[in-house]
Protein backbone atom coordinates (compact mmCIF):
# COMPACT_ATOMS: atom_id res chain seq x y z
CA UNK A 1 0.38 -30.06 -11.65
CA UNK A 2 0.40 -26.52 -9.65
CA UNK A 3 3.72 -26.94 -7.27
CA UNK A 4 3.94 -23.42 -6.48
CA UNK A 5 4.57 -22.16 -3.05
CA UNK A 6 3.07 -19.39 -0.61
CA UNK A 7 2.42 -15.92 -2.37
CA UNK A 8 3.50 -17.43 -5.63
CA UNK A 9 2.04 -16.21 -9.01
CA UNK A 10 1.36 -19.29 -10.84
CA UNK A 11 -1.74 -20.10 -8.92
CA UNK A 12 -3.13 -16.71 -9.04
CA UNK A 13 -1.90 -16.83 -13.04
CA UNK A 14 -3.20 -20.29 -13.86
CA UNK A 15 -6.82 -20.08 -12.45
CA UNK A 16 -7.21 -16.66 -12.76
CA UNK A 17 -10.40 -17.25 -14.43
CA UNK A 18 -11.93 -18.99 -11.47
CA UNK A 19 -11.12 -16.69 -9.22
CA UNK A 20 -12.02 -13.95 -10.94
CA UNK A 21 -15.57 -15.64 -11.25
CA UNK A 22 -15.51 -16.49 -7.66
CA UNK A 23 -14.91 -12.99 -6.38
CA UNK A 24 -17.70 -11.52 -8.72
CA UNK A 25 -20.01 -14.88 -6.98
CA UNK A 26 -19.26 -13.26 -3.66
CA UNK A 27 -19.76 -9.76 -4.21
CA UNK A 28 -23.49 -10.59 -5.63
CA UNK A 29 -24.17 -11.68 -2.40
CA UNK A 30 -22.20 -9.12 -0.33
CA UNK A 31 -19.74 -11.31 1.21
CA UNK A 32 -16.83 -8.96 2.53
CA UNK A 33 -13.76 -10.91 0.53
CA UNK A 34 -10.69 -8.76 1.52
CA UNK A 35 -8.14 -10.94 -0.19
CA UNK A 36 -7.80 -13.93 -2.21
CA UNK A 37 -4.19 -15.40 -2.47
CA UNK A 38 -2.08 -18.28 -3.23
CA UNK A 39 -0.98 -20.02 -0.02
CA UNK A 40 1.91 -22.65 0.89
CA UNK A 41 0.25 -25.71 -0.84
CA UNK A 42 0.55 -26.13 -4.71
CA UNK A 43 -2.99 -25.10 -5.61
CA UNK A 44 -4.03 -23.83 -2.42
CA UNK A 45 -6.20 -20.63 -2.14
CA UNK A 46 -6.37 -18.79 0.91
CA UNK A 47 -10.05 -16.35 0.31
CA UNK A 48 -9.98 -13.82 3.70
CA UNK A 49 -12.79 -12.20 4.95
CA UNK A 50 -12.90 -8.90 6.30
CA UNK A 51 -13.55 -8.24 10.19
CA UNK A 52 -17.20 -8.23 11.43
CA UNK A 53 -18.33 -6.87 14.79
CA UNK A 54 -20.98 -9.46 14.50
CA UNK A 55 -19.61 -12.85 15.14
CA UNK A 56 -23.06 -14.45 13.84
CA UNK A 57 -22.45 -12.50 10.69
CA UNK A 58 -18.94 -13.59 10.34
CA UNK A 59 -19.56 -17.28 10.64
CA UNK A 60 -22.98 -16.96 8.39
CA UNK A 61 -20.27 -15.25 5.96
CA UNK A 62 -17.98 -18.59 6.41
CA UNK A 63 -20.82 -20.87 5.36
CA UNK A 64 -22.12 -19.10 2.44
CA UNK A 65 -18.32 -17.99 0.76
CA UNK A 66 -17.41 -22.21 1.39
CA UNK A 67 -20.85 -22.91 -0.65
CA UNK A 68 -19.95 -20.28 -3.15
CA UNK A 69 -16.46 -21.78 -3.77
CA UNK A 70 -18.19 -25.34 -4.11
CA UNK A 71 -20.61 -24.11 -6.31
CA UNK A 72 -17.64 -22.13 -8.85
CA UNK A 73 -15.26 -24.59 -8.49
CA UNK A 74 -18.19 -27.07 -10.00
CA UNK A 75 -19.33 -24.67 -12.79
CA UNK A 76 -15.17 -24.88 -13.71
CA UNK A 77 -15.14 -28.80 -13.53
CA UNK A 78 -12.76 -28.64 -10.26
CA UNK A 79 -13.52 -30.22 -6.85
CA UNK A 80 -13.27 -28.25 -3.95
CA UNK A 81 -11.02 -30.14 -1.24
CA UNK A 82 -11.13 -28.13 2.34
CA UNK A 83 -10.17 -31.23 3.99
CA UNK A 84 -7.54 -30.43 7.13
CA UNK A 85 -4.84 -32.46 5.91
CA UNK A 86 -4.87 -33.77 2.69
CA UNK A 87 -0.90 -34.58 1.96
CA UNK A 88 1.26 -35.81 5.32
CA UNK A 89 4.09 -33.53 3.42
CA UNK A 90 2.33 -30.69 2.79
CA UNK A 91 0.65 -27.56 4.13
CA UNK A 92 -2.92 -28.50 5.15
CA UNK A 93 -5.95 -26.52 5.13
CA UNK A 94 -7.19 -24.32 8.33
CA UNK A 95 -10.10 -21.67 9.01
CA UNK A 96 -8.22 -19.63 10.82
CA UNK A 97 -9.87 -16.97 13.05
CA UNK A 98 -8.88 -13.11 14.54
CA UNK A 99 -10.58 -12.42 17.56
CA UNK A 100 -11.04 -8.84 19.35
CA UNK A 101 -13.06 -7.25 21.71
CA UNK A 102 -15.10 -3.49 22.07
CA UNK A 103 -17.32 -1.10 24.10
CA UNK A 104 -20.39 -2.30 22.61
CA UNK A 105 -21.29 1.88 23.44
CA UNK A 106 -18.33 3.50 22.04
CA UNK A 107 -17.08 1.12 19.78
CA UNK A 108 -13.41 1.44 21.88
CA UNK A 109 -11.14 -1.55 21.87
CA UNK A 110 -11.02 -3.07 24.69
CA UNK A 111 -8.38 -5.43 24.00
CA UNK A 112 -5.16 -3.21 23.99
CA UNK A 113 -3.97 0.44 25.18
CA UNK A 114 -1.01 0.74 22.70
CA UNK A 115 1.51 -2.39 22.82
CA UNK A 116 -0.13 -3.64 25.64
CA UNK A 117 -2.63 -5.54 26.17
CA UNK A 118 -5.58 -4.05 28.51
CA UNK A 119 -6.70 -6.11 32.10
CA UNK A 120 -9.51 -7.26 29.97
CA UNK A 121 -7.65 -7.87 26.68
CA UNK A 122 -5.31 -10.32 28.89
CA UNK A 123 -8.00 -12.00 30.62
CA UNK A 124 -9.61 -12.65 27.28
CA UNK A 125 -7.06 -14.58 25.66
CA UNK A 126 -6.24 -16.18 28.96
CA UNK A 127 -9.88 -17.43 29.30
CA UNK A 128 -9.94 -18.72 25.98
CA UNK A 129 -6.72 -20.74 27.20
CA UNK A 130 -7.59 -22.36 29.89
CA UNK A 131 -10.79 -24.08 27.80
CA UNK A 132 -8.48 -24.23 24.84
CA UNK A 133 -8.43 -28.26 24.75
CA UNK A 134 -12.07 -28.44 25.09
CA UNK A 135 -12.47 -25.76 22.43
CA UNK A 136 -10.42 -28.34 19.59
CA UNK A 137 -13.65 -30.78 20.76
CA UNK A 138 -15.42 -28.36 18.43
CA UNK A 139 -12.68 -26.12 16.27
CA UNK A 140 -10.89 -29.77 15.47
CA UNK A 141 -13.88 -32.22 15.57
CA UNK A 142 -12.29 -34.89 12.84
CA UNK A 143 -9.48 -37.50 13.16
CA UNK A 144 -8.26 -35.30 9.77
CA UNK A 145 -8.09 -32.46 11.82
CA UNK A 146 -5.35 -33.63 14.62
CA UNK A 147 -3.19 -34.64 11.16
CA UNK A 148 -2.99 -30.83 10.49
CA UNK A 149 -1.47 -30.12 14.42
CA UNK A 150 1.92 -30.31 15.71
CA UNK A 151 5.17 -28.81 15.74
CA UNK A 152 6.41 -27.43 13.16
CA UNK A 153 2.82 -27.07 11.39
CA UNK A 154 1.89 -23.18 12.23
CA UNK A 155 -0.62 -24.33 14.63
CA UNK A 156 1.17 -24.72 17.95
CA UNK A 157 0.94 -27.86 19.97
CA UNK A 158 1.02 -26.57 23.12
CA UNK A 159 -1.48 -24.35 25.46
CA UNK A 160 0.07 -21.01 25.24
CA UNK A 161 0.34 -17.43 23.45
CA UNK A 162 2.73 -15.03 22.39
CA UNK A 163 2.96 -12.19 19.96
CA UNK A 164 3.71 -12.52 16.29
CA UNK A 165 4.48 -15.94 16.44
CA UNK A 166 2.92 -18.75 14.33
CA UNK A 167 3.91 -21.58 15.71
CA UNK A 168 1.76 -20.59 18.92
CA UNK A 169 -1.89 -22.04 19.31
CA UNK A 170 -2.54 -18.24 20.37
CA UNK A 171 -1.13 -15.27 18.82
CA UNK A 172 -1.21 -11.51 19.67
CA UNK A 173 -1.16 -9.64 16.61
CA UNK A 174 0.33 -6.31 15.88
CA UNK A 175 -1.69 -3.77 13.58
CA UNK A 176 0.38 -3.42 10.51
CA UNK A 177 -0.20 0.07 10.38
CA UNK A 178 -0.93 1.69 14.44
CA UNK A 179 1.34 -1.39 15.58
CA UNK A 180 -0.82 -1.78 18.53
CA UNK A 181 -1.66 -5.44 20.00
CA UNK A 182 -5.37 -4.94 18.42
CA UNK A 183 -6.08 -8.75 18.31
CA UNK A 184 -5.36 -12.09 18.36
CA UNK A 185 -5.68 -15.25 15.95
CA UNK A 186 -6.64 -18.86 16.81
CA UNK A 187 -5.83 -21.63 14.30
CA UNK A 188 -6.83 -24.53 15.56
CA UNK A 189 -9.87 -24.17 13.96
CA UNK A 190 -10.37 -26.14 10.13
CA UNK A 191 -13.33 -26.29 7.69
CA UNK A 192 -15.03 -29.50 9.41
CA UNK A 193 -15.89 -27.35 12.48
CA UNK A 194 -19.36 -25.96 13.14
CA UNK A 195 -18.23 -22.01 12.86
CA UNK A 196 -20.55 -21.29 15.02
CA UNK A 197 -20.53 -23.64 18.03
CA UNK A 198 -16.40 -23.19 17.54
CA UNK A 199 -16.26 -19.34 17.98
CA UNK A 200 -19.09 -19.51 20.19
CA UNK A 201 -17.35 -21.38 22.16
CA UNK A 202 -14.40 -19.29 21.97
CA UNK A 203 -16.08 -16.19 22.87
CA UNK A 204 -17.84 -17.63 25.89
CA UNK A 205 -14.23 -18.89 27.45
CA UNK A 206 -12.77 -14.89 26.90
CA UNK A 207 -15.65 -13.85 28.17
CA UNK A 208 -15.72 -15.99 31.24
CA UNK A 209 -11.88 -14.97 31.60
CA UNK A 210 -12.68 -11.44 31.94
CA UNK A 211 -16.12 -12.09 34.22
CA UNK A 212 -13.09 -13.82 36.42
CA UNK A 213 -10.83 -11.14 35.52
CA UNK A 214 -8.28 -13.86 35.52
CA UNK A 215 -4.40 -12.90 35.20
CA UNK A 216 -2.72 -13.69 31.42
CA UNK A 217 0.19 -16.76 31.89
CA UNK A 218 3.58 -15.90 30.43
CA UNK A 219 4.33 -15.47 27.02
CA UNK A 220 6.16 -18.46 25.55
CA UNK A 221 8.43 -16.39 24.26
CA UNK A 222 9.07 -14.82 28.03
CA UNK A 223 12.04 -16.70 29.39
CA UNK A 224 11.52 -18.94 32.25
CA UNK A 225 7.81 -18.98 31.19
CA UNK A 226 7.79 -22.50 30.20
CA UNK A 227 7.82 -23.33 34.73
CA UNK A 228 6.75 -19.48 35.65
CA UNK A 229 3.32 -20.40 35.18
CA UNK A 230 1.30 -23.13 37.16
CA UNK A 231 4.63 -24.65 38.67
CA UNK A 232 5.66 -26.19 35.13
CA UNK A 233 5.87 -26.54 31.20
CA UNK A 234 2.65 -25.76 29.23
CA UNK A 235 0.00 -28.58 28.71
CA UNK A 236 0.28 -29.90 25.02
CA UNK A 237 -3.08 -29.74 23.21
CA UNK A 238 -5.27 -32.56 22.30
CA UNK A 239 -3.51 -35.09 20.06
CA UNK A 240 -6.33 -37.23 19.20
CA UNK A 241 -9.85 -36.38 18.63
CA UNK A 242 -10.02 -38.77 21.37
CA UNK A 243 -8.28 -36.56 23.45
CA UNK A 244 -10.06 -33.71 22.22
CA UNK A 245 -13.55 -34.92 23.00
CA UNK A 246 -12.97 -36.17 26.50
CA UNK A 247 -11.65 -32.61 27.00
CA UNK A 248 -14.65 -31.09 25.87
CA UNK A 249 -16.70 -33.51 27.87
CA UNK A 250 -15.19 -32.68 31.11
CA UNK A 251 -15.25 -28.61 30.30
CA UNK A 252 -18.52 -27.65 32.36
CA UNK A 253 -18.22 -24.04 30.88
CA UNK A 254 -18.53 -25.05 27.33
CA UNK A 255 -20.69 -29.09 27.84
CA UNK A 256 -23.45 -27.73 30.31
CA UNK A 257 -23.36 -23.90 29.96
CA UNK A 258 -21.99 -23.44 26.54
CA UNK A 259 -23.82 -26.37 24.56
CA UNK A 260 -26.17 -27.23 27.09
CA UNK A 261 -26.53 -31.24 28.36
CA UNK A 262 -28.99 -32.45 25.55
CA UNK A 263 -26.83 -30.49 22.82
CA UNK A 264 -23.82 -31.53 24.42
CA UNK A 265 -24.73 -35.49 24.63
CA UNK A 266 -26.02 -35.40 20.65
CA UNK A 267 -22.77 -33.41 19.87
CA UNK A 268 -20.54 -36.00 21.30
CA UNK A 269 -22.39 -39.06 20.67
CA UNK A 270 -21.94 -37.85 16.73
CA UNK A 271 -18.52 -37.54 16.53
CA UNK A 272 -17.92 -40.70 18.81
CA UNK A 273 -19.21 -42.33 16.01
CA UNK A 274 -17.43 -40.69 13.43
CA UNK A 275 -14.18 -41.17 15.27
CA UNK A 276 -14.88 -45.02 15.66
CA UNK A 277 -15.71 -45.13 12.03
CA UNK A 278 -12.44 -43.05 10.70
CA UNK A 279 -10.14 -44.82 12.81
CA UNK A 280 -8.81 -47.29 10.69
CA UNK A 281 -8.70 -44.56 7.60
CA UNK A 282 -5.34 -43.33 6.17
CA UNK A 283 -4.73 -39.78 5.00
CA UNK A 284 -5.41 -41.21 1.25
CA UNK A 285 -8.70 -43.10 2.16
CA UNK A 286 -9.67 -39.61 3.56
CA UNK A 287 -8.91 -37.67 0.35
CA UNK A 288 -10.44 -40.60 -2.01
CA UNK A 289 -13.88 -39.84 0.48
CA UNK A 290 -13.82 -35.83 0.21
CA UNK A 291 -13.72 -36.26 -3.12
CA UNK A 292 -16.47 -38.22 -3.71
């Protein structure tokens, strides 16, 4: 049994075989792997994609690298498990996502001058905040998924942002090498998500923020920010799916403009019914299912 931790060798060792077989899979088909590494789970692969300025491209990219995994992991006798949480005590799986913004002429960032964010760069992430709890109605759509969020998970569990942190549902990320705030990552999104209603829905709430040109709330890291901003402490995000899809309901941006009403009745009448029937299910009942 593989009880290696993050960035350990044993993984990347012990299966190299597969993932050597994997990569070659993905680069027939010109999927842009950047990097595939061992992450905090015993077992658990991380495979990142490289940036696309074509978000249809990056989530087409999503769905055919997860079939080509399936597919490898088959030909080796494994079973692929991309289930959110699949262990209460350990790490659990995500599909996390880095978000930026250009001059679709000039191909000029828009979302930072330097170490500062631009007007638009901050109204970007702050639209995407404000619709954040309806978003998880579509990044989080499973009662697996709100197993994977809380404190203490690298998720956040609050409605906020700040930079290099990952604990935060939002964070601003520094370029490694120009250490300019180029971008920021959203992980409250997992594998049972529709990629592309979930950063569709993304983009459209930064998008509205800047049509608003709506002012960025205080870091969390900013002191006094947890009353500086709408006269008290941040909102906490969804905790149920519950939660998550009555937030989504009552979001007109994403329900009627985003999804649309028929789209938006189907979508919620689905995982309704999903919920109802995963409610009684425990963590191991889950992982018994995936497997299947």
């Amino acid at each position: 049994v593989d009880n290696s931790l993050f960035g350990n060798t044993t993984t990347l060792n012990e299966q190299e075989g597969f993932i050597s077989v994997l990569y070659e899979q993905c680069q027939q088909q010109f999927l842009p792997v950047e990097l595939i590494h061992a992450e905090s789970a015993g077992g658990q692969l991380e495979v990142v994609l490289e940036y696309s300025q074509n978000p249809v491209d990056m989530c087409d990219y999503i769905v055919l690298t997860k079939e080509t995994i399936l597919a490898v992991s088959h030909q080796f006798g494994f079973k692929a498990l991309f289930l959110p949480k699949f262990d209460m005590q350990k790490a659990g799986n995500g599909l996390h996502v880095h978000l930026s913004i250009r001059d679709a002429t000039t191909g000029n960032s828009l979302f930072c001058e330097g170490t500062s964010l631009t007007a638009k760069g901050s109204a970007f992430v702050e639209g995407i905040l404000q619709h954040l709890p309806a978003i998880t109605g579509l990044s989080l759509p499973t009662v697996n998924s709100h197993r994977r969020i809380g404190k203490g998970c690298w998720t956040g569990s609050v409605v906020g942002w700040a930079v290099e942190d990952k604990e935060v549902a939002i964070r601003v990320c520094s370029n490694l090498r120009t250490k300019q705030l180029d971008h920021m990552e959203c992980k409250l999104l997992d594998s049972t998500a529709n990629p592309y209603l979930a950063v569709g829905a993304m983009l459209n709430s930064g998008l509205s923020g800047i049509i608003q040109e709506v002012a960025l709330r205080p870091s969390l890291h900013q002191e006094g920010s947890l009353v500086a901003h709408l006269g008290g402490p941040p909102a906490p995000l969804p905790s149920t799916l519950n939660e998550a899809l009555d937030a989504l309901e009552a979001d007109s941006l994403l329900s009627k403009f985003f999804l649309g009403d028929k789209l938006s009745r189907a979508y919620l009448a689905v995982r309704r019914h999903e919920m109802e029937r995963s409610s009684t299910m425990t963590v191991e009942d889950e992982v018994k299912e995936a497997l299947l």
